[in-house]
N, C-alpha and C. Protein backbone atom coordinates (compact mmCIF):
# COMPACT_ATOMS: atom_id res chain seq x y z
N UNK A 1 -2.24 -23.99 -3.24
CA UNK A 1 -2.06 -23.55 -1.87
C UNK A 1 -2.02 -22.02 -1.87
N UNK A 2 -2.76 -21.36 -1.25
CA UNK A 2 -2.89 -20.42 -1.12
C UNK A 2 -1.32 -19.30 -0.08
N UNK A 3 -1.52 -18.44 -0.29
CA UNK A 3 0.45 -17.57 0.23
C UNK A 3 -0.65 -16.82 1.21
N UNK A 4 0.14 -17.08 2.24
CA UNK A 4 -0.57 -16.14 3.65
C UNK A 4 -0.25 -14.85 3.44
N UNK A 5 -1.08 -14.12 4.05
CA UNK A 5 -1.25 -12.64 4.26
C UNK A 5 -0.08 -12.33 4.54
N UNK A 6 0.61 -11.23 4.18
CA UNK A 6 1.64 -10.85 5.18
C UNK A 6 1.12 -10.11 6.51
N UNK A 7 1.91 -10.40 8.19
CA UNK A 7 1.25 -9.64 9.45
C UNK A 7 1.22 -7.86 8.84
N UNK A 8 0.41 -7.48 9.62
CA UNK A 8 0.51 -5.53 9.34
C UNK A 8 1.59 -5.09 9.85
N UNK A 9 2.40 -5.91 10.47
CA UNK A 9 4.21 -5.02 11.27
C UNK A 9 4.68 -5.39 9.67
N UNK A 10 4.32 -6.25 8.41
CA UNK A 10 5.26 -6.26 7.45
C UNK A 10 4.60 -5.47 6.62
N UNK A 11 3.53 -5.05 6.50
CA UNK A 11 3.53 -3.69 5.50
C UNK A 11 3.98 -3.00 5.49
N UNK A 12 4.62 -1.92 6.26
CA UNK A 12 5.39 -0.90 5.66
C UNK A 12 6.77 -1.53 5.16
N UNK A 13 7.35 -2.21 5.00
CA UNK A 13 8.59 -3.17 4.50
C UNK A 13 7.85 -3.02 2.87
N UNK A 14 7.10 -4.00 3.05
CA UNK A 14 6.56 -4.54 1.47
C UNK A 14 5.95 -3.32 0.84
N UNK A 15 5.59 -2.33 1.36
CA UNK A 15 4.89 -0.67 0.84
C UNK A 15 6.00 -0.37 0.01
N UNK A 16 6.68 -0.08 0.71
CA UNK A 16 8.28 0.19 0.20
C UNK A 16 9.36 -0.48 -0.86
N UNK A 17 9.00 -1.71 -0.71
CA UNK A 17 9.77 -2.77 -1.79
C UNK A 17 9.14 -2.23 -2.88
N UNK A 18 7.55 -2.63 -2.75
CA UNK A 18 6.66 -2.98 -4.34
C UNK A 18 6.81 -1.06 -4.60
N UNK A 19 6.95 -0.29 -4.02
CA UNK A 19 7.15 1.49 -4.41
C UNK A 19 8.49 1.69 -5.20
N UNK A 20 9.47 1.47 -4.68
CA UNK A 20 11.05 1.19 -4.98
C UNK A 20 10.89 0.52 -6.07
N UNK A 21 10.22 -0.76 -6.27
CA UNK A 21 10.29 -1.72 -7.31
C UNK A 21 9.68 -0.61 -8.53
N UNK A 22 8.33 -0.36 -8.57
CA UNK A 22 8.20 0.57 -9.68
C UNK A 22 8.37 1.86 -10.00
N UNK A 23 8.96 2.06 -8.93
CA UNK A 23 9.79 3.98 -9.46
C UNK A 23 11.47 3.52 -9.70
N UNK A 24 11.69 2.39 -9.84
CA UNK A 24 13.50 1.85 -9.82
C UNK A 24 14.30 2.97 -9.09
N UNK A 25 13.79 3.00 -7.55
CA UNK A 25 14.58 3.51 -6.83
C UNK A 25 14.92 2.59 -5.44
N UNK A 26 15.68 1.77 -5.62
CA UNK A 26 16.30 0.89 -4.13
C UNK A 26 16.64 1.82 -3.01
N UNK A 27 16.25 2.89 -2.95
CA UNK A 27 16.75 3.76 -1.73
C UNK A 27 15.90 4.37 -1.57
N UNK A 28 14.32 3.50 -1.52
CA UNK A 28 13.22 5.19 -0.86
C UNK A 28 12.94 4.43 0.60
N UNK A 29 12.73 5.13 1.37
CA UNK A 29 12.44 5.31 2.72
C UNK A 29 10.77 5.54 2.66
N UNK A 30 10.34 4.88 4.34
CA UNK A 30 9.41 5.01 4.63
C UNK A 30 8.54 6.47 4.39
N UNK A 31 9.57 7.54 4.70
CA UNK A 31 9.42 9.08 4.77
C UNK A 31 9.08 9.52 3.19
N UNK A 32 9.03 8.57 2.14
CA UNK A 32 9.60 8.98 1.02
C UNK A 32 7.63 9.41 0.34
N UNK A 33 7.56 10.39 -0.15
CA UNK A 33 6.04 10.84 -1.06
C UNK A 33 6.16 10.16 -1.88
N UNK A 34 5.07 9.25 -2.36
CA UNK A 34 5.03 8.51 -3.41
C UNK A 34 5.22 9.82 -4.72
N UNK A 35 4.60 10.35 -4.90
CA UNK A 35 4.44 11.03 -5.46
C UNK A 35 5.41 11.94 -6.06
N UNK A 36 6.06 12.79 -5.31
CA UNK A 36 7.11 13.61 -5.35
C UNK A 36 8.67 12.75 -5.73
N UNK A 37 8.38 11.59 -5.61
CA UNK A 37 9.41 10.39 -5.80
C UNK A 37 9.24 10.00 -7.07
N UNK A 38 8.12 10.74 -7.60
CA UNK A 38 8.34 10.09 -9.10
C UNK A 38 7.04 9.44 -9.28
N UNK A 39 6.40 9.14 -8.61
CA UNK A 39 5.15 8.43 -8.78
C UNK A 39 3.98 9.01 -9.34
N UNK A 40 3.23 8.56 -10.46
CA UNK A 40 2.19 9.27 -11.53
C UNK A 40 1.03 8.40 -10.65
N UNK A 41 -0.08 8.83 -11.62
CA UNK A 41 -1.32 7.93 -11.38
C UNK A 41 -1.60 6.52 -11.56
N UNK A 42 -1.03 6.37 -12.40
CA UNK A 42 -0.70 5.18 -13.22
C UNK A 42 0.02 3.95 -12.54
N UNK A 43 1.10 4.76 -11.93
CA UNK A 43 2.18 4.02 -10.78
C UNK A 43 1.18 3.88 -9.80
N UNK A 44 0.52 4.62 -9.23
CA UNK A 44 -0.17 4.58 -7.85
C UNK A 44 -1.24 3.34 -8.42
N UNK A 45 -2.27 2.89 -9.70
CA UNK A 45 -2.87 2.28 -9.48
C UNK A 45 -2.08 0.62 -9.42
N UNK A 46 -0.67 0.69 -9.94
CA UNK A 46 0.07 -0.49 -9.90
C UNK A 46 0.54 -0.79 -8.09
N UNK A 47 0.70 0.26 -7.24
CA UNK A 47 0.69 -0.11 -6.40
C UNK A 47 0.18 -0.49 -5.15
N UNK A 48 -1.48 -0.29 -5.24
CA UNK A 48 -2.16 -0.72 -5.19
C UNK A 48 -2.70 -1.60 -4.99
N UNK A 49 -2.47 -1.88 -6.11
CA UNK A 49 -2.88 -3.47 -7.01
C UNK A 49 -2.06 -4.39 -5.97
N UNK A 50 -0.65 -3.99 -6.73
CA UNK A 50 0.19 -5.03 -6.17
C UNK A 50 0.39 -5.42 -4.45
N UNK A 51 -0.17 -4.49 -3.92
CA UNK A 51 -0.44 -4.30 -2.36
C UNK A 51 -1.26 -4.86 -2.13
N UNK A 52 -2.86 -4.88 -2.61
CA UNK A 52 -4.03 -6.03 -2.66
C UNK A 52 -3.61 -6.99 -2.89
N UNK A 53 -2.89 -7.38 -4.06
CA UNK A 53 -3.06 -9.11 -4.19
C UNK A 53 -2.13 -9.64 -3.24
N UNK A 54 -0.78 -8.88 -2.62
CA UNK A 54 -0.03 -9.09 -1.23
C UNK A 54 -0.97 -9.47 -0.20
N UNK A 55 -1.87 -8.46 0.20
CA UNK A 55 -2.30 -8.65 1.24
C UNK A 55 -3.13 -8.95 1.38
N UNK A 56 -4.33 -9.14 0.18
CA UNK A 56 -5.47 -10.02 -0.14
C UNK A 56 -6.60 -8.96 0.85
N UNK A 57 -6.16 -7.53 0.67
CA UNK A 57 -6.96 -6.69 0.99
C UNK A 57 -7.90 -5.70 0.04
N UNK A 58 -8.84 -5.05 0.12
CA UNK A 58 -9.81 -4.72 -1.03
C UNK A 58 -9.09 -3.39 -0.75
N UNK A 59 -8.14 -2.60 -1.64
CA UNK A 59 -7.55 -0.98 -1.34
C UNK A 59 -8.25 -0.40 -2.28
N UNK A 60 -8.04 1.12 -2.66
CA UNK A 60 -8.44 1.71 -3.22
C UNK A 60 -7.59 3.09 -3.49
N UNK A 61 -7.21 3.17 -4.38
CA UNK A 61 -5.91 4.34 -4.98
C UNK A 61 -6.24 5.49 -4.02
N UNK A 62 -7.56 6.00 -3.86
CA UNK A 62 -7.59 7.22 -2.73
C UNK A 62 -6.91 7.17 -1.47
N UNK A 63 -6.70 5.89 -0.82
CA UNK A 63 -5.83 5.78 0.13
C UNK A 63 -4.63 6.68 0.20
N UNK A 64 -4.00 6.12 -1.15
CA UNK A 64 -2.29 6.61 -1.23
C UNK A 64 -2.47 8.08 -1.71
N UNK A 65 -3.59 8.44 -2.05
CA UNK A 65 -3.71 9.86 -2.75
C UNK A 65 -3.54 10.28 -1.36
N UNK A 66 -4.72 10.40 -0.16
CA UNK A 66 -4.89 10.79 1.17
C UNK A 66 -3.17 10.68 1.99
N UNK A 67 -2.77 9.71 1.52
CA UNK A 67 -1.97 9.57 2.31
C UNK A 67 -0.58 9.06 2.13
N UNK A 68 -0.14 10.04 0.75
CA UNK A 68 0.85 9.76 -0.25
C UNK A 68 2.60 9.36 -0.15
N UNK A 69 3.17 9.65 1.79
CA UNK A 69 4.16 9.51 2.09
C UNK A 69 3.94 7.85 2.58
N UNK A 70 5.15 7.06 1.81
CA UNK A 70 4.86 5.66 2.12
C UNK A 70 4.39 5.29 3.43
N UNK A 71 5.48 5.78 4.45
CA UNK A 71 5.05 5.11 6.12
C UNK A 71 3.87 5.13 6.11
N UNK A 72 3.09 6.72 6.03
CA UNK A 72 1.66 7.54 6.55
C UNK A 72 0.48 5.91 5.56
N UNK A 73 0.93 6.02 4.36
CA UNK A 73 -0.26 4.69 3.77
C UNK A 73 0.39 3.61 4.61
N UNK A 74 1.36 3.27 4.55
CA UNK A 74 1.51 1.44 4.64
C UNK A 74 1.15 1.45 6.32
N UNK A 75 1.01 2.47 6.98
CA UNK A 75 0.66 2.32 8.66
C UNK A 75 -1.04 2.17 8.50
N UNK A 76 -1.94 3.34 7.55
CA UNK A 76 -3.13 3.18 6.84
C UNK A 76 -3.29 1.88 6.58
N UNK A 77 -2.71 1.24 5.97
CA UNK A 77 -2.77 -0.34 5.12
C UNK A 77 -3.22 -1.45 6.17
N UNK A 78 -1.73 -1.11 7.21
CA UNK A 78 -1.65 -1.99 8.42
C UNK A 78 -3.18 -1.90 9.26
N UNK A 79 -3.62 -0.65 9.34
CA UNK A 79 -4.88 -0.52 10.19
C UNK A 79 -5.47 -1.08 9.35
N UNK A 80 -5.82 -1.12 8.42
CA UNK A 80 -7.28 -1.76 7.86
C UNK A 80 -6.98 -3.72 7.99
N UNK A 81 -5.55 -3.95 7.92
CA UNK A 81 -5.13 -5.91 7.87
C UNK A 81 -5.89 -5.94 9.22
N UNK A 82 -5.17 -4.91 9.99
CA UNK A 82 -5.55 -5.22 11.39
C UNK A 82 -7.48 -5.59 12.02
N UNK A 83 -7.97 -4.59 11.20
CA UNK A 83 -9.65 -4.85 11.35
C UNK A 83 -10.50 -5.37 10.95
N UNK A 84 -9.47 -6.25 9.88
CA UNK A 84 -10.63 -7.33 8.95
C UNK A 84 -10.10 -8.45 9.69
N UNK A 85 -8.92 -8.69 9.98
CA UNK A 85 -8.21 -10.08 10.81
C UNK A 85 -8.82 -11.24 9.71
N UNK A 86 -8.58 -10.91 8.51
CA UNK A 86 -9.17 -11.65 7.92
C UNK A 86 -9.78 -11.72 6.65
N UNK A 87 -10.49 -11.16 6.67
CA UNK A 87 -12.19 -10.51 6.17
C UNK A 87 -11.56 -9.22 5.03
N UNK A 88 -11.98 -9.50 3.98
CA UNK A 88 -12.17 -8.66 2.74
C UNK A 88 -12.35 -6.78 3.38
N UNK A 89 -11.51 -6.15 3.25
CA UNK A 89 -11.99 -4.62 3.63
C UNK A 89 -12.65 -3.93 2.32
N UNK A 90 -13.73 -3.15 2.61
CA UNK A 90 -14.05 -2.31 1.76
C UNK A 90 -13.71 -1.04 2.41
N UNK A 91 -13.30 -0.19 1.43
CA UNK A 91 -13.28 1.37 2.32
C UNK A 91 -14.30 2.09 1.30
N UNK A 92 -15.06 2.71 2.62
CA UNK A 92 -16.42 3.42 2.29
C UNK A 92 -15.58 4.69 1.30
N UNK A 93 -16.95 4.79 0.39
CA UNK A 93 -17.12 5.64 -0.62
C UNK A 93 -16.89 6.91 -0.61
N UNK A 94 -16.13 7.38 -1.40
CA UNK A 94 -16.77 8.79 -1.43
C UNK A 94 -17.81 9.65 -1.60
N UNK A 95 -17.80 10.64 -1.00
CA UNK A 95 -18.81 11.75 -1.21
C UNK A 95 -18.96 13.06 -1.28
């Protein structure tokens, strides 16, 4: 049996858990820079990851680079659940 999507009002919740979970900080906030919180490259491709197979969305680490304060991605995140309603996202390439 397959685990439903979580809605996009629960991503920034779960942004935050699976962030907290691998920087072992139970007290980061939406407001919180992945980055400046402790977060390497390495961390960013784990969360990611772990955010795709949550949300059964196609992400891509440049996201959280672009947009490294949790809320600013997991609101990012939410827009893209929101436009596939479904449907596999790709985010176009760089150039």
């Amino acid at each position: 049996m397959t685990k439903p999507s979580p809605a996009p009002a629960d991503i920034p919740a779960l942004v935050v858990e699976i962030a907290g979970d691998l920087l072992d900080d139970a007290d980061l906030s939406p407001d919180a820079d992945f980055f400046s919180a402790g977060g390497d490259s390495m961390l960013a491709m784990h969360l990611v990851s772990r955010l795709a197979r949550a949300t059964g969305l196609r992400l891509r680490v440049r996201l959280l680079i672009a947009s490294p304060v949790l809320g600013d991605f997991a609101a990012a995140v939410a827009r893209l659940a929101e436009e596939s309603d479904g449907a596999t996202v790709r985010l176009p390439s760089a150039r």
